[in-house]
N, C-alpha and C. Protein backbone atom coordinates (compact mmCIF):
# COMPACT_ATOMS: atom_id res chain seq x y z
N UNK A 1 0.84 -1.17 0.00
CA UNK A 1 0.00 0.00 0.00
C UNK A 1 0.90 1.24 0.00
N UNK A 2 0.10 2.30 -0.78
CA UNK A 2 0.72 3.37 -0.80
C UNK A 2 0.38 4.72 -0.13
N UNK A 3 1.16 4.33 1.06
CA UNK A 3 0.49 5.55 2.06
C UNK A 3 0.61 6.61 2.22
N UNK A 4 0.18 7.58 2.47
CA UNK A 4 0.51 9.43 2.35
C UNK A 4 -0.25 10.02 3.20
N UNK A 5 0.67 10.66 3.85
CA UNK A 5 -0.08 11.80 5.17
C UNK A 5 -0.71 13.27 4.73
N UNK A 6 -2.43 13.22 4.49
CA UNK A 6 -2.44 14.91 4.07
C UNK A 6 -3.18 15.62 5.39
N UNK A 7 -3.30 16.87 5.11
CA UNK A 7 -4.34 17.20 5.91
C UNK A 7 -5.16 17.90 5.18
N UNK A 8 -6.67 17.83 5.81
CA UNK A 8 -7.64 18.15 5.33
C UNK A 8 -8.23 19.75 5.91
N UNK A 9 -9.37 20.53 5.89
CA UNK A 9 -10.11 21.30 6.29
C UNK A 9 -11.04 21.45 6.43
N UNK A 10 -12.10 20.73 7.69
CA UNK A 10 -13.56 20.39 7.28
C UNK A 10 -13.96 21.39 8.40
N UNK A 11 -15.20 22.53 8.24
CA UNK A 11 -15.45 23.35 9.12
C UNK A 11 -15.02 23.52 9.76
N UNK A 12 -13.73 24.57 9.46
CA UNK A 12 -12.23 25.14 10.08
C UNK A 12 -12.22 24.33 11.26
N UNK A 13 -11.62 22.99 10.67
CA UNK A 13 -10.51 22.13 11.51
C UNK A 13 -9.92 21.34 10.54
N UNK A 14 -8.96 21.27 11.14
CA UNK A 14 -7.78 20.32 10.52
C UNK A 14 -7.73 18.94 10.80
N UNK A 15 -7.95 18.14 9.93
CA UNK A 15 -7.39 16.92 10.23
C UNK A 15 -6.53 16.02 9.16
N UNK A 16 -5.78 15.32 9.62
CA UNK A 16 -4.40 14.65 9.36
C UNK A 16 -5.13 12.95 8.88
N UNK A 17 -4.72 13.04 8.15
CA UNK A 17 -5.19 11.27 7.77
C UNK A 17 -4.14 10.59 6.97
N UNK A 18 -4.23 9.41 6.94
CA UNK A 18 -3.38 8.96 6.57
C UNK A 18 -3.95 7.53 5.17
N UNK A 19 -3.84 8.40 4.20
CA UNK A 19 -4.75 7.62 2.65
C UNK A 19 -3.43 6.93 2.27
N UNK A 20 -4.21 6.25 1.26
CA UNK A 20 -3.61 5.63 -0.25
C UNK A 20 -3.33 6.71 -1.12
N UNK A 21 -2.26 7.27 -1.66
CA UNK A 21 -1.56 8.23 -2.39
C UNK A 21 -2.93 8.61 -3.87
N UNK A 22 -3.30 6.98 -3.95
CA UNK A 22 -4.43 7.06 -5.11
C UNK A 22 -5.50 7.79 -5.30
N UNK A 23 -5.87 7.66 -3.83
CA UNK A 23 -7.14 7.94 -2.93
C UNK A 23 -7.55 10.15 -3.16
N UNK A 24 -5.76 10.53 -2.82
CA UNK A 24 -5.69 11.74 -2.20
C UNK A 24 -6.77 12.87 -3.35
N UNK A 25 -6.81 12.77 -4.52
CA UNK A 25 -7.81 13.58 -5.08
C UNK A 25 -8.65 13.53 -4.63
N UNK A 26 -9.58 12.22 -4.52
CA UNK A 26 -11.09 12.02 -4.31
C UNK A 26 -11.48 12.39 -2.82
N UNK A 27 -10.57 12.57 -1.83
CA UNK A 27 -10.85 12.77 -0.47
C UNK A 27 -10.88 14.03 -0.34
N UNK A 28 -9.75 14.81 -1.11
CA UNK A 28 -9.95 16.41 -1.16
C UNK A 28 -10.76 16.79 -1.67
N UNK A 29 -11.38 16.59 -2.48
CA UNK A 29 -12.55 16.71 -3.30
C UNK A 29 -13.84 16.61 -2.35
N UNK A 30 -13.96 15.21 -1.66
CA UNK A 30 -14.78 15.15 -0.74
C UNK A 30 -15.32 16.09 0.11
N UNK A 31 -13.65 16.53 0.86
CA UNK A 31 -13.55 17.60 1.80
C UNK A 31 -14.10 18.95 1.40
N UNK A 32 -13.70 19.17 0.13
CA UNK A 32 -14.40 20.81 -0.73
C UNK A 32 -15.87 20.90 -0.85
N UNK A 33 -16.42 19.15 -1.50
CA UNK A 33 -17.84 19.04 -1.28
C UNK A 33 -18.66 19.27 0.00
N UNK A 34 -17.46 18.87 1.01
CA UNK A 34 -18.25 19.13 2.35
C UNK A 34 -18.43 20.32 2.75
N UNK A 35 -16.98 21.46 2.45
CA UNK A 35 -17.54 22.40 2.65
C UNK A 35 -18.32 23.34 2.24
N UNK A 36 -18.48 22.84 0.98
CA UNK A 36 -19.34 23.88 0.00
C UNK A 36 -21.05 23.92 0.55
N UNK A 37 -20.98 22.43 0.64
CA UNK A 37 -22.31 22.24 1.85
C UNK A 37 -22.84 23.06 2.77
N UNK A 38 -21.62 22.93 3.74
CA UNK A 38 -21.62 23.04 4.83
C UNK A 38 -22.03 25.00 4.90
N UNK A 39 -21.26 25.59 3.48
CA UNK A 39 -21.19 27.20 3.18
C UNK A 39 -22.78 27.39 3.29
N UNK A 40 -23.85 26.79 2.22
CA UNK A 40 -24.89 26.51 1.36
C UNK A 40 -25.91 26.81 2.27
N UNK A 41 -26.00 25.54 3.97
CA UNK A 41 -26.63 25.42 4.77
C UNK A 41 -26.26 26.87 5.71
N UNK A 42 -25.06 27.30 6.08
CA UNK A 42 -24.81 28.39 6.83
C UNK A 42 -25.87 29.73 6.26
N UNK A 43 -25.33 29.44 5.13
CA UNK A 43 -26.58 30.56 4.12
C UNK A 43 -27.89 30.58 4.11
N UNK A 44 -28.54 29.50 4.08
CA UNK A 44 -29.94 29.11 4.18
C UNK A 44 -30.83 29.14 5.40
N UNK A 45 -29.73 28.30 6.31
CA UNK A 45 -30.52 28.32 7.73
C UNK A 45 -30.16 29.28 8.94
N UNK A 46 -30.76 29.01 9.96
CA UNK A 46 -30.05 29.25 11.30
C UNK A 46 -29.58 27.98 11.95
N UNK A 47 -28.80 28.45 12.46
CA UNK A 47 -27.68 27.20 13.42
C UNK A 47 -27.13 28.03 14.83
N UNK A 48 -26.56 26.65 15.25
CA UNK A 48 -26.59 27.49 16.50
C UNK A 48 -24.58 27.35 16.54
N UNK A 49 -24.56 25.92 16.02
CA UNK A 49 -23.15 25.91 15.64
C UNK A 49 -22.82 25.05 14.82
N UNK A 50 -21.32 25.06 14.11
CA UNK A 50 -20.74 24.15 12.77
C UNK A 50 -21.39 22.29 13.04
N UNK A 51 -21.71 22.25 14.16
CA UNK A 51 -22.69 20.84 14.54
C UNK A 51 -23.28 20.36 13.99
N UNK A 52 -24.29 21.54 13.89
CA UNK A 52 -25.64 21.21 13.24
C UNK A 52 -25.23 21.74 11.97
N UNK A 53 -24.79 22.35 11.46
CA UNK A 53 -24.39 22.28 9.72
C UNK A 53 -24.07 20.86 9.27
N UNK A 54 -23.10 20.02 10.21
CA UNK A 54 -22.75 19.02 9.46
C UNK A 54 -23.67 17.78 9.80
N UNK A 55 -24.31 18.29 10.74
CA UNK A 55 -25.69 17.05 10.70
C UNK A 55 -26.16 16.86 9.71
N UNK A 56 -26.63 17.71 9.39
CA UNK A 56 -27.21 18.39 7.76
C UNK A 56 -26.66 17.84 6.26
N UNK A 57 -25.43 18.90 6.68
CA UNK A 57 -24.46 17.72 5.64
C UNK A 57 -24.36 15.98 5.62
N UNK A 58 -24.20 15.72 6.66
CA UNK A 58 -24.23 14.02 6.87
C UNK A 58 -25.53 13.29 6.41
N UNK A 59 -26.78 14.25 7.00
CA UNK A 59 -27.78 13.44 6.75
C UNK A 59 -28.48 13.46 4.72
N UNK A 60 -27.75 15.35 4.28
CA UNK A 60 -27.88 14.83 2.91
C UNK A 60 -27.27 13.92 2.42
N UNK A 61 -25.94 13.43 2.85
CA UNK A 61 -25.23 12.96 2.08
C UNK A 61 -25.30 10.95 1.97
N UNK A 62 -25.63 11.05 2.98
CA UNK A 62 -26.00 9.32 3.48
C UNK A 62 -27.80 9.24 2.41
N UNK A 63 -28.58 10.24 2.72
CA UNK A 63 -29.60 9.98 2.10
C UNK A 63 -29.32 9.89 0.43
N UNK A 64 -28.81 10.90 0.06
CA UNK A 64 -28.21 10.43 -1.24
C UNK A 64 -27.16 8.98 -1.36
N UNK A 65 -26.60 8.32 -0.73
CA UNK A 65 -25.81 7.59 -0.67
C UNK A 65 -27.11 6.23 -0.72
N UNK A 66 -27.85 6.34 0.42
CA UNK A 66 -28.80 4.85 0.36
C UNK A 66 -29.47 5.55 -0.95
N UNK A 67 -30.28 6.67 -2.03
CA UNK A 67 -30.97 6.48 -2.59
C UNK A 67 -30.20 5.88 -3.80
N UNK A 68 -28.83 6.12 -3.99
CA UNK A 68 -28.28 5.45 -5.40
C UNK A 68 -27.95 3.91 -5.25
N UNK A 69 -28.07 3.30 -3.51
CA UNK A 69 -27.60 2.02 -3.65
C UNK A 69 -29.26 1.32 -3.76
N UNK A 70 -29.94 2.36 -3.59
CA UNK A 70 -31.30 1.70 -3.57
C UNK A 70 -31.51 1.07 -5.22
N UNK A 71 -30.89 2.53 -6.35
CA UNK A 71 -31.07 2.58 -7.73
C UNK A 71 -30.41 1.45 -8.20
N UNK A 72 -29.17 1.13 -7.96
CA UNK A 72 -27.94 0.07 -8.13
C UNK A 72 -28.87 -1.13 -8.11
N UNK A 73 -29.54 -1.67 -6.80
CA UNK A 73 -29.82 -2.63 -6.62
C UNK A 73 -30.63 -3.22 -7.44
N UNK A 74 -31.84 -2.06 -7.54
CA UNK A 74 -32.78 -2.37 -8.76
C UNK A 74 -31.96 -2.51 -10.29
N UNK A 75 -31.08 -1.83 -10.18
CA UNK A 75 -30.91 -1.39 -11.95
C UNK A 75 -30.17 -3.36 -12.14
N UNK A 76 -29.36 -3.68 -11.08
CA UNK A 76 -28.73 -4.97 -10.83
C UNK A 76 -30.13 -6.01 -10.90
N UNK A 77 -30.70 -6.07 -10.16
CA UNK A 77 -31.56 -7.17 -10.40
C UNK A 77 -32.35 -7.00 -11.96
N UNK A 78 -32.92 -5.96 -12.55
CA UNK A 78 -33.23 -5.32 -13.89
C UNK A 78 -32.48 -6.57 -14.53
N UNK A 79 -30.70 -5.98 -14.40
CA UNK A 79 -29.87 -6.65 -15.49
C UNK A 79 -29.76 -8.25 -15.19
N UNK A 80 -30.02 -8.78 -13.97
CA UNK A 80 -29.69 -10.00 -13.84
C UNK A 80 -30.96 -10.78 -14.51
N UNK A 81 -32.11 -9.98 -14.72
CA UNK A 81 -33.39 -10.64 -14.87
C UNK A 81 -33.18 -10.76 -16.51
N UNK A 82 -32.76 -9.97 -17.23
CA UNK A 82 -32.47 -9.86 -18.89
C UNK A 82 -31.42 -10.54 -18.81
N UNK A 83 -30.33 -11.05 -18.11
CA UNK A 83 -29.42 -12.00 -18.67
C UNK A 83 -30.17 -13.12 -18.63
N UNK A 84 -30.68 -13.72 -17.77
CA UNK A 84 -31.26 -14.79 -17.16
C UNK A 84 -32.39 -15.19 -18.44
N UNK A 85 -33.13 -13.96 -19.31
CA UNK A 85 -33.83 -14.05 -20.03
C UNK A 85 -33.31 -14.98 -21.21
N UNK A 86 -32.18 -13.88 -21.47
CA UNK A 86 -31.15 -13.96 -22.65
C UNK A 86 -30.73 -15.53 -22.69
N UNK A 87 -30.18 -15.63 -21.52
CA UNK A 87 -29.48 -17.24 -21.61
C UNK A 87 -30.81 -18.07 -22.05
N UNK A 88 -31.86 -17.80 -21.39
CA UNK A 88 -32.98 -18.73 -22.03
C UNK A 88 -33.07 -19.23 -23.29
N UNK A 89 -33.23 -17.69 -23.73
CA UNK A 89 -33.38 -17.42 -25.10
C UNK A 89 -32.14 -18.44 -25.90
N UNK A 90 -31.11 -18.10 -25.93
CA UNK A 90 -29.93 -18.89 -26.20
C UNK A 90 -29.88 -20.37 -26.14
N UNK A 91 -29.92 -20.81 -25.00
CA UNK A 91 -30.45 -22.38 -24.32
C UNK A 91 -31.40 -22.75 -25.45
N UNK A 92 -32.38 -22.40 -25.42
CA UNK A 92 -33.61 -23.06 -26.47
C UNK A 92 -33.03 -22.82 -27.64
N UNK A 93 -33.05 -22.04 -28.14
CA UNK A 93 -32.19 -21.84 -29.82
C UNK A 93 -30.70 -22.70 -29.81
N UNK A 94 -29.79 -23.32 -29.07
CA UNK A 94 -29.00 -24.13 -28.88
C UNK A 94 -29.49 -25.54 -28.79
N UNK A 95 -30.31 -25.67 -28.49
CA UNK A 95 -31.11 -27.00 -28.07
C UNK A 95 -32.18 -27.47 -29.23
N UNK A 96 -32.72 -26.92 -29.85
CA UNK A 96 -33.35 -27.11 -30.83
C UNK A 96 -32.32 -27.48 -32.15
């Protein structure tokens, strides 16, 4: 493994992690998404502190997270049901 120490900036704090060198775009990226969030909700709502911004943030982000594994699952069973078709299809036209 290829390990690398960065630090991050998530609602002015710092933290130190320690990724896969591969990884380091997509986590900074992460981190920018979080805060851009985190800007979005400061703007929109009242808060009382950076807490409850990232509740916010967390809870959009997990809800988006289960709704695409929800999509995955279906779009997966979708495709397993048309292969399953397909091979049929195949099987009998092989068999005949």
């Amino acid at each position: 493994m290829n390990d690398f120490l960065i630090t991050v900036r998530i609602a002015d704090r710092e933290y130190r992690l320690n990724i896969d060198k591969k990884k380091e775009e997509v986590v900074r990226e992460a981190a920018s998404n979080i805060n851009e969030n985190i800007n979005k909700y400061a703007e929109s709502f009242n808060y009382k502190d950076k807490q409850d911004l990232l509740a916010m943030v967390t809870l959009q982000h997990v809800v988006k997270e289960l709704e695409l594994a929800e999509k995955v699952t279906f779009q997966e069973e979708q495709l397993f049901g048309k292969l399953a078709e397909i091979d049929r299809v195949l099987s009998d036209k092989l068999s005949e």
